[in-house]
N, C-alpha and C. Protein backbone atom coordinates (compact mmCIF):
# COMPACT_ATOMS: atom_id res chain seq x y z
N UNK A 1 14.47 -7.22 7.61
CA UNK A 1 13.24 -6.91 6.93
C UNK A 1 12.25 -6.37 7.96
N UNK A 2 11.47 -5.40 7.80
CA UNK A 2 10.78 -4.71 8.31
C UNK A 2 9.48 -5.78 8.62
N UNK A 3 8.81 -5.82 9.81
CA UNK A 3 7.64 -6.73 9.88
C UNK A 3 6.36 -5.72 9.29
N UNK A 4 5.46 -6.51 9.08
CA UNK A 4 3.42 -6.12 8.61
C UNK A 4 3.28 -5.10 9.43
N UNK A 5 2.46 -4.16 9.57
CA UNK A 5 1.56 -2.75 10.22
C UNK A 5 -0.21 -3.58 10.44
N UNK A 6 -0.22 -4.34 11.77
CA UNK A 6 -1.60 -4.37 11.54
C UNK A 6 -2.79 -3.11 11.45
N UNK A 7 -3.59 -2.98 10.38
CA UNK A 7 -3.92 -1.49 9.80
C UNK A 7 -5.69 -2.42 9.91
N UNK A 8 -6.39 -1.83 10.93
CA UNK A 8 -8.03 -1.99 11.54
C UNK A 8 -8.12 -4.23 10.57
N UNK A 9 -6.87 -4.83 11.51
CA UNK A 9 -6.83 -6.27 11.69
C UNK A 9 -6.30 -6.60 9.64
N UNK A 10 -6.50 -5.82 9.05
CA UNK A 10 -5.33 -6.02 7.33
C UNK A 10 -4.07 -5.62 7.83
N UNK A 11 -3.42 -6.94 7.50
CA UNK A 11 -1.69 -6.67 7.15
C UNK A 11 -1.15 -5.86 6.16
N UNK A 12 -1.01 -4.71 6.39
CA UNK A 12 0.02 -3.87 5.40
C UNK A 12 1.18 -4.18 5.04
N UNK A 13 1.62 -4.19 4.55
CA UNK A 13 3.40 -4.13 4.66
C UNK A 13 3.64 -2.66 4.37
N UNK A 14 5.08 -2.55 5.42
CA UNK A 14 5.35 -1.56 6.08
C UNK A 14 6.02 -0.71 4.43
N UNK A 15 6.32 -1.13 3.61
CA UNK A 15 7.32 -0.94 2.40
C UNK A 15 5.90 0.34 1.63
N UNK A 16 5.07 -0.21 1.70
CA UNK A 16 3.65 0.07 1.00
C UNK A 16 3.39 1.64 1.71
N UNK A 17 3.15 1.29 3.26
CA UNK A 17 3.40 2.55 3.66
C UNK A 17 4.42 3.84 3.27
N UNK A 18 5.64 3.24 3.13
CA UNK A 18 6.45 4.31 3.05
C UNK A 18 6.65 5.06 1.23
N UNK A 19 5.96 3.80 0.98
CA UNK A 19 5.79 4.28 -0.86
C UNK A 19 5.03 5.62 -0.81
N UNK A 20 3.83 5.41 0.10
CA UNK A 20 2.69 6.26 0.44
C UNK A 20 3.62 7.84 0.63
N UNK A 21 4.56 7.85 1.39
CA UNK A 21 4.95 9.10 2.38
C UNK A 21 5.92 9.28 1.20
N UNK A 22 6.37 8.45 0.72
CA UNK A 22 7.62 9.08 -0.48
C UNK A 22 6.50 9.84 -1.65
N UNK A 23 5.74 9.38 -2.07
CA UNK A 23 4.77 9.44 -3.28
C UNK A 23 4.24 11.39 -2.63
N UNK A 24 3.55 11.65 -1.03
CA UNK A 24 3.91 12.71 -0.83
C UNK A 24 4.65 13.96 -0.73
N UNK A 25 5.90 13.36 -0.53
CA UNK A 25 7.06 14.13 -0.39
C UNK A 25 7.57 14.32 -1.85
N UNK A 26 7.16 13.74 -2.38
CA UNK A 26 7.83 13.79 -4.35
C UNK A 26 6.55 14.34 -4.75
N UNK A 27 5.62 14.60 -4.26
CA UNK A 27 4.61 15.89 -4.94
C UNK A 27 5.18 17.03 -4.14
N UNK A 28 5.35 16.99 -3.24
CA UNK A 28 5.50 18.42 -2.51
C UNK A 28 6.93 19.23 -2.80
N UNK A 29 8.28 18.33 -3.29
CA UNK A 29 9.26 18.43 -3.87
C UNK A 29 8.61 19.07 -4.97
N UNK A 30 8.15 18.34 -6.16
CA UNK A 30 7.69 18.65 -7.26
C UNK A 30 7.29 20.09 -7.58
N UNK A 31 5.85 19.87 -6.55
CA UNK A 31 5.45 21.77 -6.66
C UNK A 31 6.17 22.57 -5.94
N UNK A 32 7.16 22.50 -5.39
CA UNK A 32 8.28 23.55 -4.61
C UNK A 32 9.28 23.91 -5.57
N UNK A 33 9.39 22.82 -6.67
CA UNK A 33 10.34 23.04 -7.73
C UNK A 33 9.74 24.23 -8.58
N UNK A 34 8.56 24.09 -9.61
CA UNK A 34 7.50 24.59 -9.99
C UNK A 34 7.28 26.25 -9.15
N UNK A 35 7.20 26.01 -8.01
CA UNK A 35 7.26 27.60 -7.56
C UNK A 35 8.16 28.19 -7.68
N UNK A 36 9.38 27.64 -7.51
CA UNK A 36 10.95 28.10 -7.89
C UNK A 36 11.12 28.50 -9.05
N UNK A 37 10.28 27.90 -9.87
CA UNK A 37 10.26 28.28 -11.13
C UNK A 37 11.73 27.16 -11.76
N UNK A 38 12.17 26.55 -11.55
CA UNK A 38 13.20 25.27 -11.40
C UNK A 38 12.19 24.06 -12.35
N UNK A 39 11.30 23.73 -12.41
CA UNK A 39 10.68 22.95 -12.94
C UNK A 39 10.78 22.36 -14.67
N UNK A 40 10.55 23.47 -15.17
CA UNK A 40 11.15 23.97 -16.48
C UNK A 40 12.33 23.52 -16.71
N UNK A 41 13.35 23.77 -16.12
CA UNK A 41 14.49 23.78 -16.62
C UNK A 41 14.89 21.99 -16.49
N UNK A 42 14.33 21.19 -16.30
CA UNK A 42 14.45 20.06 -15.92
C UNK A 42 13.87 19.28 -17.41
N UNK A 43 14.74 18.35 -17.53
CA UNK A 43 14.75 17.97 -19.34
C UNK A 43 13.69 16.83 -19.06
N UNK A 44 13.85 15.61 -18.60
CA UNK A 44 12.88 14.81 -18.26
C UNK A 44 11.62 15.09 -16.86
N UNK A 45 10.74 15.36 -16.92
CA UNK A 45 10.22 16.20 -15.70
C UNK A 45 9.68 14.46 -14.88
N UNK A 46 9.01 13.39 -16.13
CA UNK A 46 8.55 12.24 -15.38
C UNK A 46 9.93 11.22 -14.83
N UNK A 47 11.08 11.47 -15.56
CA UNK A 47 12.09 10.45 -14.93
C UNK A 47 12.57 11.35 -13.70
N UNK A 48 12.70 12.48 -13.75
CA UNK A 48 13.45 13.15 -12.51
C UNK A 48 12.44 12.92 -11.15
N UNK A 49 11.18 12.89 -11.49
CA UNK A 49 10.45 12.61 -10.47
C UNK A 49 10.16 10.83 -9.88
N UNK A 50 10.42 10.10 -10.74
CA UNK A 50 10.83 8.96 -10.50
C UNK A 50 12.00 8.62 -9.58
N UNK A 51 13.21 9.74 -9.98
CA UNK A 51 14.32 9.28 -9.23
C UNK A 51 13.76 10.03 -7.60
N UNK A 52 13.59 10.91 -7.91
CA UNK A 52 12.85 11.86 -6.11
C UNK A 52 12.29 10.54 -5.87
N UNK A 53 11.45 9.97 -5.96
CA UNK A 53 10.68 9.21 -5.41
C UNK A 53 11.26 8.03 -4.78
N UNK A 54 12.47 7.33 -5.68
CA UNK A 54 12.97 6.42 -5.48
C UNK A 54 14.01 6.96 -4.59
N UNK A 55 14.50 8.23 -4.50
CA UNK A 55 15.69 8.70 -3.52
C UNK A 55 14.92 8.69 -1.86
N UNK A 56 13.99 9.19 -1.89
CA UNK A 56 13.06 9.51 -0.74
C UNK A 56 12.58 7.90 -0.47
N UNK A 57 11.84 7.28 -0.95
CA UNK A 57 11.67 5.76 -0.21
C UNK A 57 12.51 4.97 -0.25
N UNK A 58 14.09 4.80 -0.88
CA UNK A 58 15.10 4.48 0.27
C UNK A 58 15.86 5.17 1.08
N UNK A 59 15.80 6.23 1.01
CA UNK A 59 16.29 6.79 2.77
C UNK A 59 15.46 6.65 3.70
N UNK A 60 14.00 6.67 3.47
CA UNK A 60 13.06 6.57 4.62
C UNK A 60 13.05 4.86 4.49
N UNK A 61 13.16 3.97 4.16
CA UNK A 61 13.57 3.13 4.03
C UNK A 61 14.52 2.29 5.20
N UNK A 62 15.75 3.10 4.72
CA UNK A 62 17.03 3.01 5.56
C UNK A 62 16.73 3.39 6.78
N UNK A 63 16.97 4.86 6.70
CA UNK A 63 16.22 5.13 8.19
C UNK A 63 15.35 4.18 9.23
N UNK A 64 14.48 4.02 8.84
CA UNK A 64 13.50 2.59 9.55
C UNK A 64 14.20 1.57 9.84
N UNK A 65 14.95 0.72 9.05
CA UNK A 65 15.54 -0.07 9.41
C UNK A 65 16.64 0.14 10.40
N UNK A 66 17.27 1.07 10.37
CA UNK A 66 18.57 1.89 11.52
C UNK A 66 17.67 1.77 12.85
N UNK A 67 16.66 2.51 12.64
CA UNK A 67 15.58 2.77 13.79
C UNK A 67 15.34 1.80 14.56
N UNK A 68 15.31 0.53 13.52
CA UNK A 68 14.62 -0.44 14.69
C UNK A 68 15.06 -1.57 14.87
């Protein structure tokens, strides 16, 4: 298990953070799809972005933990 991020003396948990960086990366996925013009063609647009989200904060996830 990943330890706390002391963040100006508040304990973060580190999980919270990476929700943060996935929650980015699944907008920026999102509108890259959308420019592709790919967006559309996608039947559920809120579950597919659920799964991005959930694919991206456990690999960055994993990753971290490998890391350290």
């Amino acid at each position: 298990m990943l330890a706390e991020i002391d963040l100006f003396g508040i304990f973060v948990p580190t999980f919270l953070l990476l929700a943060l960086a996935a929650m980015l990366v699944t907008r920026i996925v999102s509108r890259l799809l959308d420019r592709l013009r790919i967006g559309p063609l996608i039947w559920h647009r809120a579950l597919f972005d659920l799964a991005v989200f959930v694919l991206v904060a456990g690999a960055a996830y994993y990753v971290l933990e490998r890391l350290t």
